[in-house]
N, C-alpha and C. Protein backbone atom coordinates (compact mmCIF):
# COMPACT_ATOMS: atom_id res chain seq x y z
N UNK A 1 -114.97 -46.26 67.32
CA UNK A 1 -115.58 -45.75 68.54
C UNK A 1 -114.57 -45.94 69.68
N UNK A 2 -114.47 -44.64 70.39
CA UNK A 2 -113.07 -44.68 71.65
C UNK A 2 -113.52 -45.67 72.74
N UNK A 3 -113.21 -46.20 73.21
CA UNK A 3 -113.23 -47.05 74.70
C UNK A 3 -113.58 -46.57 75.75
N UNK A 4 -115.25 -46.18 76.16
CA UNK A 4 -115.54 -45.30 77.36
C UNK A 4 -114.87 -45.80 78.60
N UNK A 5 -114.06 -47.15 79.14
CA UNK A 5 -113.84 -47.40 79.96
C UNK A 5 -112.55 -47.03 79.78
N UNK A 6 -111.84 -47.28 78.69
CA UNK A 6 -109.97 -46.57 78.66
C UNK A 6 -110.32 -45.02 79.12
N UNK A 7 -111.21 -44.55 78.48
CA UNK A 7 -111.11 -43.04 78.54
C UNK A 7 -111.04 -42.46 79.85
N UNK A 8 -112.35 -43.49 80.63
CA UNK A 8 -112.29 -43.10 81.68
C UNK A 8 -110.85 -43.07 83.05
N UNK A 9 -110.26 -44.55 82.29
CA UNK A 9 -108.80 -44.65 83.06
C UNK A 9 -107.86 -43.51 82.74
N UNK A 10 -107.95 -43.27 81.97
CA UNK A 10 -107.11 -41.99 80.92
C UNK A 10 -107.34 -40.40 81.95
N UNK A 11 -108.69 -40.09 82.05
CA UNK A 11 -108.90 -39.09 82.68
C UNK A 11 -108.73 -39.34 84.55
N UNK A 12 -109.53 -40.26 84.68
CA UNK A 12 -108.86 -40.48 86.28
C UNK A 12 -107.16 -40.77 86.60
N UNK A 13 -106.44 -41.03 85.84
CA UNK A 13 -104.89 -40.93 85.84
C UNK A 13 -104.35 -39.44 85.81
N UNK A 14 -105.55 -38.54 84.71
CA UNK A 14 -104.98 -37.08 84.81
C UNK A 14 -105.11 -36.13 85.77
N UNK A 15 -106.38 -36.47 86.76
CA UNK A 15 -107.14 -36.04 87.17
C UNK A 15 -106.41 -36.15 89.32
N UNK A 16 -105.86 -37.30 89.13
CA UNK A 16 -105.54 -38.35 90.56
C UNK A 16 -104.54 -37.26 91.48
N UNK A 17 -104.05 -36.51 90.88
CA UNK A 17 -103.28 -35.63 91.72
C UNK A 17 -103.84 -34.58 92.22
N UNK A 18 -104.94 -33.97 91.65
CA UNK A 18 -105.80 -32.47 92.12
C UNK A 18 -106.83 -33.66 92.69
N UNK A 19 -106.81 -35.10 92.84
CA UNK A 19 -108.27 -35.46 93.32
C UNK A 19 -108.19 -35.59 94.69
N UNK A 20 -106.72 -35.63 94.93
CA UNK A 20 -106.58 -35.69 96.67
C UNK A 20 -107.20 -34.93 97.59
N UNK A 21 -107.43 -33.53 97.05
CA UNK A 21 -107.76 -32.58 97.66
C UNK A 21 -109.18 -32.52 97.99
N UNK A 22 -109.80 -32.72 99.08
CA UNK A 22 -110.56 -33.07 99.54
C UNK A 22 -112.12 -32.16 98.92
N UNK A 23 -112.96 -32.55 98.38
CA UNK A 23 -114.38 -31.83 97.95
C UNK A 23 -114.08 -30.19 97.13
N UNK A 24 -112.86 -30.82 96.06
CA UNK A 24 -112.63 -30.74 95.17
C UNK A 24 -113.20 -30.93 93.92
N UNK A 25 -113.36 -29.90 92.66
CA UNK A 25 -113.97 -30.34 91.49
C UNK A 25 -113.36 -32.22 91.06
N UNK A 26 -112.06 -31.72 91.24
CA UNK A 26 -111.74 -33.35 91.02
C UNK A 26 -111.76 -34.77 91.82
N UNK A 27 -112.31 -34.16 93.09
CA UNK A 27 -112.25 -35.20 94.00
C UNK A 27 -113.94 -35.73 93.84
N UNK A 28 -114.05 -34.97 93.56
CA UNK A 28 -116.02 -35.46 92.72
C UNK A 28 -115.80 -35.73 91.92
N UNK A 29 -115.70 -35.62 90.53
CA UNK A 29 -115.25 -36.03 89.67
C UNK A 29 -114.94 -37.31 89.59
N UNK A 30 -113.78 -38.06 90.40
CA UNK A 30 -113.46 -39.25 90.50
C UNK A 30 -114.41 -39.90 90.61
N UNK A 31 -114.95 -39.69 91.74
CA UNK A 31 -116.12 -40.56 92.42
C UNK A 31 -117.42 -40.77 91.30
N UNK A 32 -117.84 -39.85 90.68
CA UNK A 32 -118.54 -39.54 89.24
C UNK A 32 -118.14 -40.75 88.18
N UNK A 33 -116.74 -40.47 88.03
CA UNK A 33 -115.82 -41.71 86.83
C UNK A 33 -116.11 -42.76 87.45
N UNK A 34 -115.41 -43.13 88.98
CA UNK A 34 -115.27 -44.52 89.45
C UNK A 34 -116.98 -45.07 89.05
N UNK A 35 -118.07 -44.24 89.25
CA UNK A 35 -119.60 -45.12 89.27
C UNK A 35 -120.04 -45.51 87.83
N UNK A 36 -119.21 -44.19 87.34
CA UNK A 36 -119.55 -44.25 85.97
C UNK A 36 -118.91 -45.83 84.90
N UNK A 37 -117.91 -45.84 85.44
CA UNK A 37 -117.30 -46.75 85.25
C UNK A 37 -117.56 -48.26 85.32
N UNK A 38 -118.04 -48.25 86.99
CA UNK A 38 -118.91 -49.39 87.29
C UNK A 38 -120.38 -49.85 86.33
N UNK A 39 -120.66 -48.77 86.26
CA UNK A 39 -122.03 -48.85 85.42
C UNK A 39 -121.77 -49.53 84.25
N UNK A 40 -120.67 -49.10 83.31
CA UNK A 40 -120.76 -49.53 82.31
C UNK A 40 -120.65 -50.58 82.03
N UNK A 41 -119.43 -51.04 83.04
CA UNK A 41 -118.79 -52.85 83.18
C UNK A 41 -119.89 -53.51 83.61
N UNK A 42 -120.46 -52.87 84.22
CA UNK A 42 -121.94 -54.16 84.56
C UNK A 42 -122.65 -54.19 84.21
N UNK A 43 -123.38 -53.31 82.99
CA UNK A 43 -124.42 -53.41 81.71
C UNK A 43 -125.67 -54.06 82.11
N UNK A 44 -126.41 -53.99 83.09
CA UNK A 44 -127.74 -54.23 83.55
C UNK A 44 -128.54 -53.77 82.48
N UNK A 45 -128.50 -52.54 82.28
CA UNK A 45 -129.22 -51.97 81.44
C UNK A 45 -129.12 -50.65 81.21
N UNK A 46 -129.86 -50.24 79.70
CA UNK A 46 -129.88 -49.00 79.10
C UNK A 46 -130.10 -48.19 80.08
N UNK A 47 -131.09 -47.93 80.69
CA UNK A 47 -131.56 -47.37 81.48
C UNK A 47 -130.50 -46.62 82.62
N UNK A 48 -129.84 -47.63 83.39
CA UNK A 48 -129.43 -47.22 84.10
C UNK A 48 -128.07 -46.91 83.74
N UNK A 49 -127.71 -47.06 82.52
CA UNK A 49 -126.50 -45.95 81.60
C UNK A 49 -126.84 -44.74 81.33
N UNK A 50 -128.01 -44.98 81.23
CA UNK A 50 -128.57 -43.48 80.77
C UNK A 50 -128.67 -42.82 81.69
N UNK A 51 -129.02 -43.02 83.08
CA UNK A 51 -129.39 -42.57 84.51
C UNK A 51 -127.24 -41.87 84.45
N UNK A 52 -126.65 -42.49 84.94
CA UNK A 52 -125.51 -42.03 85.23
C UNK A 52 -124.85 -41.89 84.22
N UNK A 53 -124.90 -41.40 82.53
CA UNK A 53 -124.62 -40.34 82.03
C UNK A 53 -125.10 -39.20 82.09
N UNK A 54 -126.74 -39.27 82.84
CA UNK A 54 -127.14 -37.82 83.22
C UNK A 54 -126.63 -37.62 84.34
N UNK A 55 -126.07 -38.17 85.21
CA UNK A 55 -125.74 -37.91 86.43
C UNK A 55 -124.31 -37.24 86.23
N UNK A 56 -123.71 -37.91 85.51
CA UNK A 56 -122.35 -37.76 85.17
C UNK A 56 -122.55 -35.95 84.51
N UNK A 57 -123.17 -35.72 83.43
CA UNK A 57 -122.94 -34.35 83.29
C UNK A 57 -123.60 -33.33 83.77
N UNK A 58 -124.71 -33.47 84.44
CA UNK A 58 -124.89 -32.73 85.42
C UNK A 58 -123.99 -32.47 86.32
N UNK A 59 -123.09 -33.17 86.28
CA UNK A 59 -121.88 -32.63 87.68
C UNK A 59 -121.46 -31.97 86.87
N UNK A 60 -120.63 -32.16 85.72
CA UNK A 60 -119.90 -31.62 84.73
C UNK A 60 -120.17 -30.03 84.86
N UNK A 61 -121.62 -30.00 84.00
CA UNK A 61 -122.12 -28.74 84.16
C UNK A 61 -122.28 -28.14 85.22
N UNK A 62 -122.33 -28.36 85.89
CA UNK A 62 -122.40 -27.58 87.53
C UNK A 62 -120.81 -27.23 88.26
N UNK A 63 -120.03 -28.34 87.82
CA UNK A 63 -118.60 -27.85 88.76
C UNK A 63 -117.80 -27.94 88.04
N UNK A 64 -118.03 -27.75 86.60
CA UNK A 64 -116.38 -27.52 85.64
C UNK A 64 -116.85 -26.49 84.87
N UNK A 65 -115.96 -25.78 84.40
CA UNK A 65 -115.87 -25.04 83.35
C UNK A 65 -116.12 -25.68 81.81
N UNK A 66 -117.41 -25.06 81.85
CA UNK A 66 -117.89 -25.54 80.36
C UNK A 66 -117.37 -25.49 79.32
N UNK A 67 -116.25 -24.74 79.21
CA UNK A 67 -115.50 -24.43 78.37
C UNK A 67 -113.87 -25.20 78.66
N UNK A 68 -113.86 -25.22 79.33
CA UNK A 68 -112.39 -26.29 79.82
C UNK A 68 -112.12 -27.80 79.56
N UNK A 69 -111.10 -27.98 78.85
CA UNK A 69 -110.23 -29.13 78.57
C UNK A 69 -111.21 -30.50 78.94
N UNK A 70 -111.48 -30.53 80.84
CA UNK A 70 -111.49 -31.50 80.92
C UNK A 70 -113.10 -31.46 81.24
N UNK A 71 -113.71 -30.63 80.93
CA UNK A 71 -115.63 -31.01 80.65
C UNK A 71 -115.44 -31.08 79.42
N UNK A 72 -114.97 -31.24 78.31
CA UNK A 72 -114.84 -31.80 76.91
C UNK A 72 -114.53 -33.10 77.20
N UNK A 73 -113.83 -33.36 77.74
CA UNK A 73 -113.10 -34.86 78.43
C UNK A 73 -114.08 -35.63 78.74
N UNK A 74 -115.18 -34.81 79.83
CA UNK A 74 -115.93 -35.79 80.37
C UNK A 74 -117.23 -35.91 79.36
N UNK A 75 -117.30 -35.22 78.63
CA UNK A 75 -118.55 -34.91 77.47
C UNK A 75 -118.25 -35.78 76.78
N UNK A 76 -116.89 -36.13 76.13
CA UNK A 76 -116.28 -37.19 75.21
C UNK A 76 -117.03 -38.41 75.81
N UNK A 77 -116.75 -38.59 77.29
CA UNK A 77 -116.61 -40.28 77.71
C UNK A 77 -118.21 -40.13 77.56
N UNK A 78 -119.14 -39.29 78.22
CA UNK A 78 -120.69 -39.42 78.52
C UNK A 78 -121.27 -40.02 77.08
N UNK A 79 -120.50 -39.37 75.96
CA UNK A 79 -121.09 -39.31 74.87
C UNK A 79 -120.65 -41.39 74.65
N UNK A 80 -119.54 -41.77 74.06
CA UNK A 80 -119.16 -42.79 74.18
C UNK A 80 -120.02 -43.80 75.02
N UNK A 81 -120.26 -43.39 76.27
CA UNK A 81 -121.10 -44.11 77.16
C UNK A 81 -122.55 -44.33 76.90
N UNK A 82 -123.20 -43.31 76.33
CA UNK A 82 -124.06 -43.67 76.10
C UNK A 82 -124.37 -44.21 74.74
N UNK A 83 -123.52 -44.02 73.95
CA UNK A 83 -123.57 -45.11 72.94
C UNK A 83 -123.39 -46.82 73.08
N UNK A 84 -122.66 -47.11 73.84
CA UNK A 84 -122.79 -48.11 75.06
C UNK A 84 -124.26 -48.70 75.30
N UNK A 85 -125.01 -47.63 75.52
CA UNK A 85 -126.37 -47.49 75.97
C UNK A 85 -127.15 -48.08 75.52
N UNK A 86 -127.12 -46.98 73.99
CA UNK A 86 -127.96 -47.26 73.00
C UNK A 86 -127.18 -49.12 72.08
N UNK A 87 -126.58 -49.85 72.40
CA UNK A 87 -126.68 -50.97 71.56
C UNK A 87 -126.78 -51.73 72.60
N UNK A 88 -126.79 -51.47 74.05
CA UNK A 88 -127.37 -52.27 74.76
C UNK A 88 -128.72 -52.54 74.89
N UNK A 89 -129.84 -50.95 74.27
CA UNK A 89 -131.02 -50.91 74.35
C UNK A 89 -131.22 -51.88 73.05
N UNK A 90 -130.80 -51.79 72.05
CA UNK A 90 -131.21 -52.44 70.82
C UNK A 90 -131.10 -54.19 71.41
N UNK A 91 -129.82 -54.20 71.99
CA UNK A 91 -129.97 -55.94 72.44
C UNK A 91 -131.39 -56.37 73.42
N UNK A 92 -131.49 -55.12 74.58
CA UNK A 92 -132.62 -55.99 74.96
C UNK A 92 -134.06 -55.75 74.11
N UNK A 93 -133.74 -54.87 73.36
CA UNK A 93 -135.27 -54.76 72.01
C UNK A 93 -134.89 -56.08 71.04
N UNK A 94 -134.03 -56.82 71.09
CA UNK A 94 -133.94 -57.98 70.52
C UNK A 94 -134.18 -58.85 71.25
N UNK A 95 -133.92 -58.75 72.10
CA UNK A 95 -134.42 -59.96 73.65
C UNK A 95 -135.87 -60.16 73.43
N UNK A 96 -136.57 -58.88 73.50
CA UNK A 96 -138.10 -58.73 73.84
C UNK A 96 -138.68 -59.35 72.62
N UNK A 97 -138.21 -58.98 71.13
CA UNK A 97 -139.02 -59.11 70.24
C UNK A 97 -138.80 -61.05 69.72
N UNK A 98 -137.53 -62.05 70.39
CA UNK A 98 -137.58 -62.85 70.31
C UNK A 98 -138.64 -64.30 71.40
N UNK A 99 -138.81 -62.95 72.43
CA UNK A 99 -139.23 -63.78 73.56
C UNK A 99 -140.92 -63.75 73.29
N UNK A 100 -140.94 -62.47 72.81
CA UNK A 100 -142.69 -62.72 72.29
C UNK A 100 -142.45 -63.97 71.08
N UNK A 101 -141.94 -63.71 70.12
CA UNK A 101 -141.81 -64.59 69.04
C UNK A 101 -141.94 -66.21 70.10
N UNK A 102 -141.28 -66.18 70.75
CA UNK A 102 -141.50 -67.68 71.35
C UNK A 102 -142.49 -67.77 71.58
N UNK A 103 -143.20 -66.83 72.30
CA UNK A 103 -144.16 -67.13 73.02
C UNK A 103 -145.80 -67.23 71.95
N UNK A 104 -145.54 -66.58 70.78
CA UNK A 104 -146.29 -66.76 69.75
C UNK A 104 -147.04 -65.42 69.59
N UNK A 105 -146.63 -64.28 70.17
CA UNK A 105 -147.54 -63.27 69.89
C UNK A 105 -146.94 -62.35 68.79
């Protein structure tokens, strides 16, 4: 499984020269990666991975070419990311099902 956070360094490195340009597909974009990014490193929860991988391709779909290089790019990382997601959801479905167990139910 690829490294949604390399990937994301990977594409914001490709991306950093068209991102200058002010309210730009790529200058959103960044800002999209940079949260996206944050999100993942701070793993609160499924939930709110899941929230900003929908957020994340909804931009996608709206201001890239669906068919272009780098909405495959960002489809790659969303996808990655939310796999992220999903074994974070399974940890806190292990959280829950030990904490009842304590608790005796």
């Amino acid at each position: 499984m690829p490294d949604p956070i390399q990937l994301i360094g990977e594409l914001l490195n490709k991306v950093s020269a068209q991102a200058d340009v002010q309210e730009s597909p790529e200058w959103y974009l960044r800002s999209y990666l940079v949260d996206y990014k944050r999100t993942l490193l701070r793993r609160w929860s499924s939930q709110e991975i899941e929230f900003a991988t929908e957020a994340l391709m909804r931009f996608c779909a709206q201001a890239l070419d669906t068919h272009g290089a780098l909405y495959r790019e960002c489809a790659e990382i969303a996808e990655e990311g939310a796999k992220v997601g999903v074994q974070l959801k399974a940890g806190e479905g292990a959280k829950v099902g030990v904490q009842l167990k304590a608790e005796g139910r």
